[in-house]
N, C-alpha and C. Protein backbone atom coordinates (compact mmCIF):
# COMPACT_ATOMS: atom_id res chain seq x y z
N UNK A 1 -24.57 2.35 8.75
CA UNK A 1 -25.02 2.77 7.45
C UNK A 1 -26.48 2.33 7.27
N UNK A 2 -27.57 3.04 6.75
CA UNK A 2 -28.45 2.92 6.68
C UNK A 2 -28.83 1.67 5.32
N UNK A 3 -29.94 1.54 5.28
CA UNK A 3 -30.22 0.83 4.04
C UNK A 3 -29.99 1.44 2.40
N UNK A 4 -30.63 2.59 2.57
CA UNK A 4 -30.80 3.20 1.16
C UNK A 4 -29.04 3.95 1.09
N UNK A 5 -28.37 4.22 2.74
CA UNK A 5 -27.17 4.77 2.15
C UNK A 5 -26.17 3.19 1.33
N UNK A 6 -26.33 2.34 1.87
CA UNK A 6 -25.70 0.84 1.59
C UNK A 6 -26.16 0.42 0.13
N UNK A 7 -27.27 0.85 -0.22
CA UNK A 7 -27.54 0.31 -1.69
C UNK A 7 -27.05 1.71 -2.51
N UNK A 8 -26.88 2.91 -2.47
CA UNK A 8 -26.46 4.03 -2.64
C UNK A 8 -24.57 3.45 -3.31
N UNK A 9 -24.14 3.07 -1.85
CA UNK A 9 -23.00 2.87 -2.07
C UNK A 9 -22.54 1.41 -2.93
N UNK A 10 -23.57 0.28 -2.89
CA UNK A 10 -23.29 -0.95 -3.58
C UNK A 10 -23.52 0.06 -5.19
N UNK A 11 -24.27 0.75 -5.29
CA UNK A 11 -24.79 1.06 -6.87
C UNK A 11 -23.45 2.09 -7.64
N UNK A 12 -22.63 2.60 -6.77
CA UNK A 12 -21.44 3.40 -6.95
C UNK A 12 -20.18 2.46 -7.80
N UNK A 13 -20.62 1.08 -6.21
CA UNK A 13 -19.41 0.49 -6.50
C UNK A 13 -19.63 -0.53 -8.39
N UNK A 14 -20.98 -0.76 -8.04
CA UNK A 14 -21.10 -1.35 -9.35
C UNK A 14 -20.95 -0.64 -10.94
N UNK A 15 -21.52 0.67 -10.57
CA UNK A 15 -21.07 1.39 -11.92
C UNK A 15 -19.25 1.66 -12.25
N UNK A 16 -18.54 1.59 -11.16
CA UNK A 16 -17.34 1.65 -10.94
C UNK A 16 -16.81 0.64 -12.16
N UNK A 17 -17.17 -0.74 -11.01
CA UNK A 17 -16.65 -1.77 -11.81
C UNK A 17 -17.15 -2.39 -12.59
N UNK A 18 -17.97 -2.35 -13.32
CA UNK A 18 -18.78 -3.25 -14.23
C UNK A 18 -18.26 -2.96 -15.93
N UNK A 19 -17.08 -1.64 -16.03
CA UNK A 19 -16.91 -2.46 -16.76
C UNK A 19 -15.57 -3.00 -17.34
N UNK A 20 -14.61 -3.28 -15.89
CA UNK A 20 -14.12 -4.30 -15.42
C UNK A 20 -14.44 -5.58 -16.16
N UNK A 21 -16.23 -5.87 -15.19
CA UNK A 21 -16.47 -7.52 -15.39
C UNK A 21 -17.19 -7.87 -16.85
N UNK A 22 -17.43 -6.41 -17.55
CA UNK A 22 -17.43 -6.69 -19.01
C UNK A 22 -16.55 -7.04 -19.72
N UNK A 23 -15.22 -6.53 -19.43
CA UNK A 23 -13.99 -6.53 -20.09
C UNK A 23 -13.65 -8.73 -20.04
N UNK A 24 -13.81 -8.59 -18.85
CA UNK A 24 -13.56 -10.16 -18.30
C UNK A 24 -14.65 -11.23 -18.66
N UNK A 25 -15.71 -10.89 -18.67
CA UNK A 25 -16.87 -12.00 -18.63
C UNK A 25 -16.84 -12.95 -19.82
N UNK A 26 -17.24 -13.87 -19.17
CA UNK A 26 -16.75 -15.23 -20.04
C UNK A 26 -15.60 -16.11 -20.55
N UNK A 27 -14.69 -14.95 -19.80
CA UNK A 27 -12.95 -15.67 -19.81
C UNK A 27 -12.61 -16.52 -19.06
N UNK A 28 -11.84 -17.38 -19.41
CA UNK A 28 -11.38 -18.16 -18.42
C UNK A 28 -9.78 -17.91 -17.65
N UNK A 29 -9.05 -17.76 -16.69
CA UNK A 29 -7.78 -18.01 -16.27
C UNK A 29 -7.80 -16.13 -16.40
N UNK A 30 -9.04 -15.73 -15.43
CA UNK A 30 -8.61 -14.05 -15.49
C UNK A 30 -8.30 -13.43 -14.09
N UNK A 31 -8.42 -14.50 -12.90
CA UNK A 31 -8.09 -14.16 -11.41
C UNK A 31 -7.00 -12.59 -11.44
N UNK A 32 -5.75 -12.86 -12.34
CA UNK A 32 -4.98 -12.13 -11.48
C UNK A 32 -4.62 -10.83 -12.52
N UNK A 33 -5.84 -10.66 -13.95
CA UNK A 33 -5.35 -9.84 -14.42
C UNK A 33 -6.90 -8.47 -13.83
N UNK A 34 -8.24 -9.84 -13.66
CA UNK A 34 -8.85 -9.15 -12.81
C UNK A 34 -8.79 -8.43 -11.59
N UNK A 35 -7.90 -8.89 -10.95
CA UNK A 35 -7.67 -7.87 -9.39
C UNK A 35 -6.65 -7.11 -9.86
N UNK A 36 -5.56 -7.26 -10.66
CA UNK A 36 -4.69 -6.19 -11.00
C UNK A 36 -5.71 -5.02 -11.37
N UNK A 37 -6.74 -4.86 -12.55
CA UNK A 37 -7.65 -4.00 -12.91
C UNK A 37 -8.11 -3.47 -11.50
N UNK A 38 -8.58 -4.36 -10.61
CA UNK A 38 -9.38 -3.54 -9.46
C UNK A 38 -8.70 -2.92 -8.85
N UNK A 39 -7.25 -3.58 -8.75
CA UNK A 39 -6.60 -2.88 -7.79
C UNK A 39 -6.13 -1.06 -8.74
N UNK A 40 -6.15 -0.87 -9.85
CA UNK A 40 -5.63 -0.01 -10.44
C UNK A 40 -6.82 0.81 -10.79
N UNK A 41 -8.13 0.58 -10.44
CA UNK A 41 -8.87 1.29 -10.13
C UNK A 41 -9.66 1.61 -8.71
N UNK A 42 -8.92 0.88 -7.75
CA UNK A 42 -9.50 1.01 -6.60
C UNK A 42 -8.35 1.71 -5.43
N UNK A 43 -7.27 1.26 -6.02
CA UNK A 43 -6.11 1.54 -4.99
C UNK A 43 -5.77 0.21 -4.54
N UNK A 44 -6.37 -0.59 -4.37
CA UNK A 44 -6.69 -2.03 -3.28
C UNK A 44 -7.25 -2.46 -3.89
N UNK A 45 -7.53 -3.55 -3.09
CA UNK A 45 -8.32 -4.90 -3.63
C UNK A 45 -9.53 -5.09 -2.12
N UNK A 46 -10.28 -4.37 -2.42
CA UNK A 46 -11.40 -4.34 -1.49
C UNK A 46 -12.34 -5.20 -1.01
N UNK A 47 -12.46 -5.81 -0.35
CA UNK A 47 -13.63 -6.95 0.25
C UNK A 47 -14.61 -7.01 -0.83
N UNK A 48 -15.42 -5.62 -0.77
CA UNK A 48 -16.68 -5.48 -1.47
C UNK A 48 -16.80 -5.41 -2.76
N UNK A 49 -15.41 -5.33 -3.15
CA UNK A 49 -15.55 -5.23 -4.14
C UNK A 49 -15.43 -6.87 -4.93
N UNK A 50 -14.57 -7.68 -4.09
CA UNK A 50 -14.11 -8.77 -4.82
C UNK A 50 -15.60 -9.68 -4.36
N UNK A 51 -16.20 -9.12 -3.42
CA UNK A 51 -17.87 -9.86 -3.05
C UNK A 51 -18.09 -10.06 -4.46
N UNK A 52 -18.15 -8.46 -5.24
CA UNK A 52 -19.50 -8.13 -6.47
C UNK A 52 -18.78 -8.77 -7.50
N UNK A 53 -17.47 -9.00 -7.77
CA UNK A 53 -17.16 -9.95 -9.05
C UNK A 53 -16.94 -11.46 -8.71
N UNK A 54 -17.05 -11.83 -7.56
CA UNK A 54 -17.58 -13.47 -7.14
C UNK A 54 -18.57 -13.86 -7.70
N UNK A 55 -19.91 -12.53 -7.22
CA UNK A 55 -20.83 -12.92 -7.74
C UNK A 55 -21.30 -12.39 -9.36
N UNK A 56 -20.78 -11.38 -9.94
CA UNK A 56 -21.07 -11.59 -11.14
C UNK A 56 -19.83 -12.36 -12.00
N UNK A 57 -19.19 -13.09 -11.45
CA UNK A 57 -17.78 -13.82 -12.52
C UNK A 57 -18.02 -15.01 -12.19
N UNK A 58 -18.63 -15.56 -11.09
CA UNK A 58 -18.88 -16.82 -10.47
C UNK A 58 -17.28 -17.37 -10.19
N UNK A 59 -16.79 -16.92 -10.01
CA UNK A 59 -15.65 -16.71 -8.92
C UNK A 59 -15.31 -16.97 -7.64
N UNK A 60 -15.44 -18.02 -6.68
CA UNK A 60 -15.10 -17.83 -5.24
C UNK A 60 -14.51 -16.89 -4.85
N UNK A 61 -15.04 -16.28 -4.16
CA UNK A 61 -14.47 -14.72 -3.21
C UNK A 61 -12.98 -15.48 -2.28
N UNK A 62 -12.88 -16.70 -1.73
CA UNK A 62 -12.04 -16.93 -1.42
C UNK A 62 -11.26 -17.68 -2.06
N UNK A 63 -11.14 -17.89 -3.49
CA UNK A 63 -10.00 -18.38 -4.76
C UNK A 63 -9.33 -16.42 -5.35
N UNK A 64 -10.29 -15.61 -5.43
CA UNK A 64 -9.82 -14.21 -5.53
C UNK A 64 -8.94 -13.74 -4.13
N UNK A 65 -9.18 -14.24 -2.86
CA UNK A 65 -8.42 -14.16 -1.56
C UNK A 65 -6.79 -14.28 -1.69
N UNK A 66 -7.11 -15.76 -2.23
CA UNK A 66 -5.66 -16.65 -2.20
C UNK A 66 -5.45 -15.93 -3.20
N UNK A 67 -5.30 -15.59 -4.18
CA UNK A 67 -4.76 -14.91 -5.18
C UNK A 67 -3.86 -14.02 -4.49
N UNK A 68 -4.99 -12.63 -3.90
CA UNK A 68 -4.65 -11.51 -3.99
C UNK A 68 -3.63 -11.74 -2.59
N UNK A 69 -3.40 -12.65 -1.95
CA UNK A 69 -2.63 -12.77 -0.74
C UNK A 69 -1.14 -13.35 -0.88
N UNK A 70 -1.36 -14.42 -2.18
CA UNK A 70 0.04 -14.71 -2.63
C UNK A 70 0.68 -14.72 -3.35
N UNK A 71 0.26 -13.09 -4.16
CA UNK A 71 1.20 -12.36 -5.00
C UNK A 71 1.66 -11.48 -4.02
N UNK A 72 2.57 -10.69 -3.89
CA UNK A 72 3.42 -9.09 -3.22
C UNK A 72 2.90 -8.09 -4.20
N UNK A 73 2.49 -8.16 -5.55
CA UNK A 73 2.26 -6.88 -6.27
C UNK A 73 0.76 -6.06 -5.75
N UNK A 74 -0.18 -7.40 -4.69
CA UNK A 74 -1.47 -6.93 -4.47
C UNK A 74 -1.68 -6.16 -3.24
N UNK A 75 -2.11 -5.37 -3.21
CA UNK A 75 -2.74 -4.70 -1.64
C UNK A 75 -3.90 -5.05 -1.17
N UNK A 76 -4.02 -5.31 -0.12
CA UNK A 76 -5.72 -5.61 1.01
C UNK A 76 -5.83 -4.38 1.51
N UNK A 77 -5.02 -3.42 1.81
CA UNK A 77 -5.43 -1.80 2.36
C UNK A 77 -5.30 -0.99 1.82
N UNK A 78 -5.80 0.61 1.48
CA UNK A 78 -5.44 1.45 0.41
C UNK A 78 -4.32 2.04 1.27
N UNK A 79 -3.34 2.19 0.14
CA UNK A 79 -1.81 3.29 0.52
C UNK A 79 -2.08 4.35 0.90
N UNK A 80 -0.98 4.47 1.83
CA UNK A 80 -1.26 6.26 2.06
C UNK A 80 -1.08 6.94 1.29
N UNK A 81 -1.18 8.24 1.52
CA UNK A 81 -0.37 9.56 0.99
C UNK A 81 0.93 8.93 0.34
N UNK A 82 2.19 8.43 1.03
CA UNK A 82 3.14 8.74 0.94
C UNK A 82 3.50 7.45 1.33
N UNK A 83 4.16 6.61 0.38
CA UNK A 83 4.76 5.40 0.59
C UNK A 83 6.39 5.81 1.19
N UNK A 84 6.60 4.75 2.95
CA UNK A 84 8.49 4.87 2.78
C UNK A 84 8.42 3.47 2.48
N UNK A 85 9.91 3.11 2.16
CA UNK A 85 10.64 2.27 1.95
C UNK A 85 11.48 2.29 2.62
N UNK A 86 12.07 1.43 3.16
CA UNK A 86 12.96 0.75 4.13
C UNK A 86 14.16 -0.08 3.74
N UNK A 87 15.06 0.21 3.64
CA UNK A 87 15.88 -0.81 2.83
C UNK A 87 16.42 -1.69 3.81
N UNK A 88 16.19 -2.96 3.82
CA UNK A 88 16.68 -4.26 4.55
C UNK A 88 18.27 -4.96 4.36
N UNK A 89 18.54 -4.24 3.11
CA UNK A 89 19.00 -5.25 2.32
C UNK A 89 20.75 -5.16 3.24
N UNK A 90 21.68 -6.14 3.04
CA UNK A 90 22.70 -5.81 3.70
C UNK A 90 23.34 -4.70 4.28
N UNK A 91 23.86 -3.91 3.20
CA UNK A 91 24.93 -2.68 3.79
C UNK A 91 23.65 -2.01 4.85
N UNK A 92 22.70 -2.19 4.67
CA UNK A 92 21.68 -1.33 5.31
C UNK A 92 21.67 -1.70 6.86
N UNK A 93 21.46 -3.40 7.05
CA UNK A 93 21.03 -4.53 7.85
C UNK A 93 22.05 -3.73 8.86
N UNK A 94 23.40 -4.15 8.56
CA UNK A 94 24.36 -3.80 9.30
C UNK A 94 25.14 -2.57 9.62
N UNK A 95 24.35 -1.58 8.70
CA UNK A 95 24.75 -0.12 9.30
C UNK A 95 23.63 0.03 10.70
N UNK A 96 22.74 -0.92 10.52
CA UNK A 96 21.36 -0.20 11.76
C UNK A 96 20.08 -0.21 10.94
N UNK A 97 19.80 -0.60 10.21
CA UNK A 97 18.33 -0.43 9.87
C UNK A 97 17.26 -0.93 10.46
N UNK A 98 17.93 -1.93 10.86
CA UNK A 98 16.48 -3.13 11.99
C UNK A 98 16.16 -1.69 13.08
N UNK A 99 17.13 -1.37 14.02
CA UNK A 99 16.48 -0.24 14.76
C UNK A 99 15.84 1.09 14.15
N UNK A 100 16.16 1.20 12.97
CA UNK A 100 15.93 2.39 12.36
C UNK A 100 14.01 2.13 11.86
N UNK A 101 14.18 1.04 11.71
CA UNK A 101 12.80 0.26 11.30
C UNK A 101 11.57 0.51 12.50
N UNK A 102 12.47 -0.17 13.34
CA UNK A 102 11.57 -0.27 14.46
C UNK A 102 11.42 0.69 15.01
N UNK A 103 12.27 2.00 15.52
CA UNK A 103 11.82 3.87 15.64
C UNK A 103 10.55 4.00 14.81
N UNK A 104 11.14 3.88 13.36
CA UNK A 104 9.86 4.32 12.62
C UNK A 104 8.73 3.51 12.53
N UNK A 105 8.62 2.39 13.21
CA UNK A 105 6.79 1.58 13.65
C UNK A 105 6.94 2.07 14.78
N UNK A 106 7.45 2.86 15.74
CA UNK A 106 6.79 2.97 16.96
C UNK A 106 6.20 4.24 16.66
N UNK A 107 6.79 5.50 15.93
CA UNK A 107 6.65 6.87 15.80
C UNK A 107 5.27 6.71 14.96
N UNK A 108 5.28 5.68 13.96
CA UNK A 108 4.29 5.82 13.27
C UNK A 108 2.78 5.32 13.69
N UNK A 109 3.15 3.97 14.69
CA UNK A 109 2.34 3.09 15.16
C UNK A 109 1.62 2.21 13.90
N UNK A 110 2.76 1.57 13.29
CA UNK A 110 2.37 1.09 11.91
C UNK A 110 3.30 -0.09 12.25
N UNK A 111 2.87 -0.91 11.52
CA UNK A 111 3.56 -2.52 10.93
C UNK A 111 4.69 -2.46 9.51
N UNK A 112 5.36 -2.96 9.48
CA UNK A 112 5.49 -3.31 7.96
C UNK A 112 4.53 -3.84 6.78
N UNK A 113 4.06 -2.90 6.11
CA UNK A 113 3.02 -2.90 5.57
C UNK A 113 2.12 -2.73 5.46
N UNK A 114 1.89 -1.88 6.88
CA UNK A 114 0.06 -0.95 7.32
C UNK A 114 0.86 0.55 7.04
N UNK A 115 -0.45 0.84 6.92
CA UNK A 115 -0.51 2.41 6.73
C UNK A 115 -1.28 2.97 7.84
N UNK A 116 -0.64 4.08 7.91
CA UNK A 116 -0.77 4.84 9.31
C UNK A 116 -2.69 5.23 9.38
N UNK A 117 -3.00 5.09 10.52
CA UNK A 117 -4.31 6.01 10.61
C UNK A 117 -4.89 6.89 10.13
N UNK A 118 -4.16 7.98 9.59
CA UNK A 118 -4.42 8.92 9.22
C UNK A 118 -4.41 9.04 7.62
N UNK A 119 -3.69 7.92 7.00
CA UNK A 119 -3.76 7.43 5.97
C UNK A 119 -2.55 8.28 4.68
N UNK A 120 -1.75 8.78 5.61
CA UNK A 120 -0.28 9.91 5.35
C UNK A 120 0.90 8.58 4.86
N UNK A 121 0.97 7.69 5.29
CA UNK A 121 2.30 6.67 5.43
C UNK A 121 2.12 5.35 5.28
N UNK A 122 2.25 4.43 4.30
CA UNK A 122 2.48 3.20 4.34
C UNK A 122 4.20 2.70 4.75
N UNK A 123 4.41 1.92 5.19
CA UNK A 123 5.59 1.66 5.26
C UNK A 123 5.65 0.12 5.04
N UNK A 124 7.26 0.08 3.83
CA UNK A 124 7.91 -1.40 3.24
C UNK A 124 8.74 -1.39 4.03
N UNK A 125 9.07 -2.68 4.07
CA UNK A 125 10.32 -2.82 4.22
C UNK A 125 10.73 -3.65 2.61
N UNK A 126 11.68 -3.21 1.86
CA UNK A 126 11.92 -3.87 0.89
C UNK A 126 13.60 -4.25 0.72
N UNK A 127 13.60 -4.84 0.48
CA UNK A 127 15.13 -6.16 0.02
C UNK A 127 16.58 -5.25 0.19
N UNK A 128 16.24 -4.40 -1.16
CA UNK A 128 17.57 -3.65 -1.73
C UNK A 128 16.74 -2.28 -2.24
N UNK A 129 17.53 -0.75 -2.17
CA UNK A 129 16.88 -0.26 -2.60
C UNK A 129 18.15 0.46 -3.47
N UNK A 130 19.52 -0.36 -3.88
CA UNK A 130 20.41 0.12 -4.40
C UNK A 130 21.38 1.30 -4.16
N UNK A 131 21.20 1.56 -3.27
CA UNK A 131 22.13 3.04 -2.83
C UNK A 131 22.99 2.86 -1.48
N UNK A 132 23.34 1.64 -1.72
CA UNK A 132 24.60 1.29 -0.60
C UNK A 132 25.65 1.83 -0.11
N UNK A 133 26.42 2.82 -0.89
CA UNK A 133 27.17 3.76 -0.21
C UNK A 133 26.31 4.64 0.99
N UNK A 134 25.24 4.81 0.78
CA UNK A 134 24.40 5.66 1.35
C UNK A 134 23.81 5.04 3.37
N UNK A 135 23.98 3.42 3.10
CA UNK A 135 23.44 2.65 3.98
C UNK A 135 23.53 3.70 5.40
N UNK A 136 22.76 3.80 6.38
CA UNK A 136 21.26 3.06 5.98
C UNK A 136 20.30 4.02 5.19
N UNK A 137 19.34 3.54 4.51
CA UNK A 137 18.65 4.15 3.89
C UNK A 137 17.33 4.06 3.46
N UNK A 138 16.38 5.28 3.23
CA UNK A 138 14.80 5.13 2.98
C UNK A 138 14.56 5.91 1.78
N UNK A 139 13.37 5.18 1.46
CA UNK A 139 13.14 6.85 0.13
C UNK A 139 11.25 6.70 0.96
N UNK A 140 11.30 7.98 0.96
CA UNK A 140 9.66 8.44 0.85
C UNK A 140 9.37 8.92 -0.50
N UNK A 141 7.85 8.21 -0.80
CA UNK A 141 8.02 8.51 -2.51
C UNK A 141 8.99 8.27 -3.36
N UNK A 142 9.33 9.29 -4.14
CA UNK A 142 10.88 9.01 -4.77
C UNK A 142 12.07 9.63 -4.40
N UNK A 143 11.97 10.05 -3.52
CA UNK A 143 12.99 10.82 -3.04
C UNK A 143 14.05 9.82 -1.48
N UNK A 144 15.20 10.13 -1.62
CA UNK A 144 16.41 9.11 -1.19
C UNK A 144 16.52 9.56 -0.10
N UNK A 145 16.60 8.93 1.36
CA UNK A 145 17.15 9.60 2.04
C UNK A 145 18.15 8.78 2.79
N UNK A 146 19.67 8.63 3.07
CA UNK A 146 20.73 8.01 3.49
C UNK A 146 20.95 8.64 4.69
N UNK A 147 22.19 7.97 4.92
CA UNK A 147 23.20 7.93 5.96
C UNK A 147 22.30 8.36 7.32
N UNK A 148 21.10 7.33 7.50
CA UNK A 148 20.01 7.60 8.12
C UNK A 148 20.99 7.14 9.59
N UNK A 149 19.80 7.68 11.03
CA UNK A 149 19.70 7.11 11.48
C UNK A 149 18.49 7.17 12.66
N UNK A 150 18.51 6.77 13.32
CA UNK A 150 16.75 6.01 14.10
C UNK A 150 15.89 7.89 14.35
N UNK A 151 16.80 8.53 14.85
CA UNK A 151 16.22 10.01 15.32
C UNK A 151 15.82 10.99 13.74
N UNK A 152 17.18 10.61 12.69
CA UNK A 152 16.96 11.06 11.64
C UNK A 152 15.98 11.01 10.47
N UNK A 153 15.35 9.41 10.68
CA UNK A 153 14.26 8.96 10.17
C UNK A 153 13.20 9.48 10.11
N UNK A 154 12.81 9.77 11.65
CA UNK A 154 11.33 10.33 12.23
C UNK A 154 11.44 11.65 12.08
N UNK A 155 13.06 12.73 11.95
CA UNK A 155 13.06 13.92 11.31
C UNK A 155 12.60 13.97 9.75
N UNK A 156 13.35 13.21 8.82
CA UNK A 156 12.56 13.23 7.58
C UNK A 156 10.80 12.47 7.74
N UNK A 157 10.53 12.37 8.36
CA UNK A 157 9.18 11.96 8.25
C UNK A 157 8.25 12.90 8.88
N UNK A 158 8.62 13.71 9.79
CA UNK A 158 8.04 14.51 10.13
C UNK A 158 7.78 16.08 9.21
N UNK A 159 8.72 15.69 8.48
CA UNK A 159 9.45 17.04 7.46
C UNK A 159 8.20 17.08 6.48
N UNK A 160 7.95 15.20 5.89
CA UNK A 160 7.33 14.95 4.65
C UNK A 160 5.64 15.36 5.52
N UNK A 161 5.52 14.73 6.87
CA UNK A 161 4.02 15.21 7.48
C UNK A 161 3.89 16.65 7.47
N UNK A 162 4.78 18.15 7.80
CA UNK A 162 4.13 18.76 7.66
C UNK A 162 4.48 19.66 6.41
N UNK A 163 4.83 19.18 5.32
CA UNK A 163 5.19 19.50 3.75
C UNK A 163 4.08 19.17 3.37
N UNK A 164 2.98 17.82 4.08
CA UNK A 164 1.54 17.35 3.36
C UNK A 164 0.54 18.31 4.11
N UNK A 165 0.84 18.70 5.20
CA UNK A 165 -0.11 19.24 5.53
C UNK A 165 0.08 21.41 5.50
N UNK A 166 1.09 21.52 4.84
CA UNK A 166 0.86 23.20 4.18
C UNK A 166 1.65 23.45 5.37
N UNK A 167 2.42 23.35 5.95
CA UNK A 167 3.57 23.48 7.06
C UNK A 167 4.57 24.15 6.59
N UNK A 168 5.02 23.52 5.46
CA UNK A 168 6.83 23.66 5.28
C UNK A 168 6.90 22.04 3.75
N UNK A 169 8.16 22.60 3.82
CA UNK A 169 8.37 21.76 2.69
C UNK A 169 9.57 20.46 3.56
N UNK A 170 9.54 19.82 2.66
CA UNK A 170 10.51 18.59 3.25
C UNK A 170 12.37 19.01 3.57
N UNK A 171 12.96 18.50 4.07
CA UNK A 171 14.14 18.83 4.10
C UNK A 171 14.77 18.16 2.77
């Protein structure tokens, strides 16, 4: 990035948020209602961004770190397209979900909790997702999908990739 494109883009990010650090300035005990704001205008909680309210909140960039690292409600990467969910939770555990999990990080080449390259898929794994008759089970977005299993997964996911990309619609 060039110089003038880098101050281009610092001057974006500041009109963005500034007035964020109006809303906040001069408060005390605002760490986590401040990154909630960023994050709900940013998607994430962005490096550069938590740089520019360090320095205009006088804030340690790494007291905003620990924050945003040991709550679960915060993100460090922007979501994809299309959040799945993974349900961990018992009836799931033991119908097969651990393999069903692990199909879908290899197909995706994602972690629990990265989002794919292409920026189409985040993937949870989360606790319970209540639909236990159903075990095992995912929802992409809001939509449910049960009585999964490891081949069936990467079929509904492939369904939801080319439903995003003007293909076809989901099953």
């Amino acid at each position: 990035m060039t110089m003038t494109s880098e101050a281009s883009a610092s001057s974006v990010l500041e009109r963005r948020l500034s007035p964020i650090v109006e809303r906040y300035r001069g408060r005390k005990g605002i760490t986590i209602p401040l990154l909630a704001d960023l994050q709900q205008e940013m998607g994430f909680i962005a490096p550069e961004a938590v740089d520019y309210f360090s320095r205009e909140m006088d804030i340690p960039a790494a007291e905003m770190f620990g924050v945003a690292t040991f709550y679960a409600m915060f993100r460090l990467q922007p979501r994809g397209k299309h959040t799945v969910r993974l349900c961990r939770g018992t009836a799931c555990h033991v119908q097969g979900s651990a393999r069903i999990g692990e199909q879908i990080q290899r197909h995706l080449s994602v972690e629990d909790g990265g989002t794919t390259g292409d920026g189409l898929f985040t993937l949870q794994y989360v606790a319970c997702l209540g639909c236990c008759s159903l075990a095992p089970v995912m929802m992409v977005d809001d939509e449910v999908y049960g009585l999964l299993s490891p081949e069936k997964a990467v079929d509904v996911l492939e369904s939801v990739r080319r439903a995003s990309s003007g293909d076809g619609a989901p099953k």
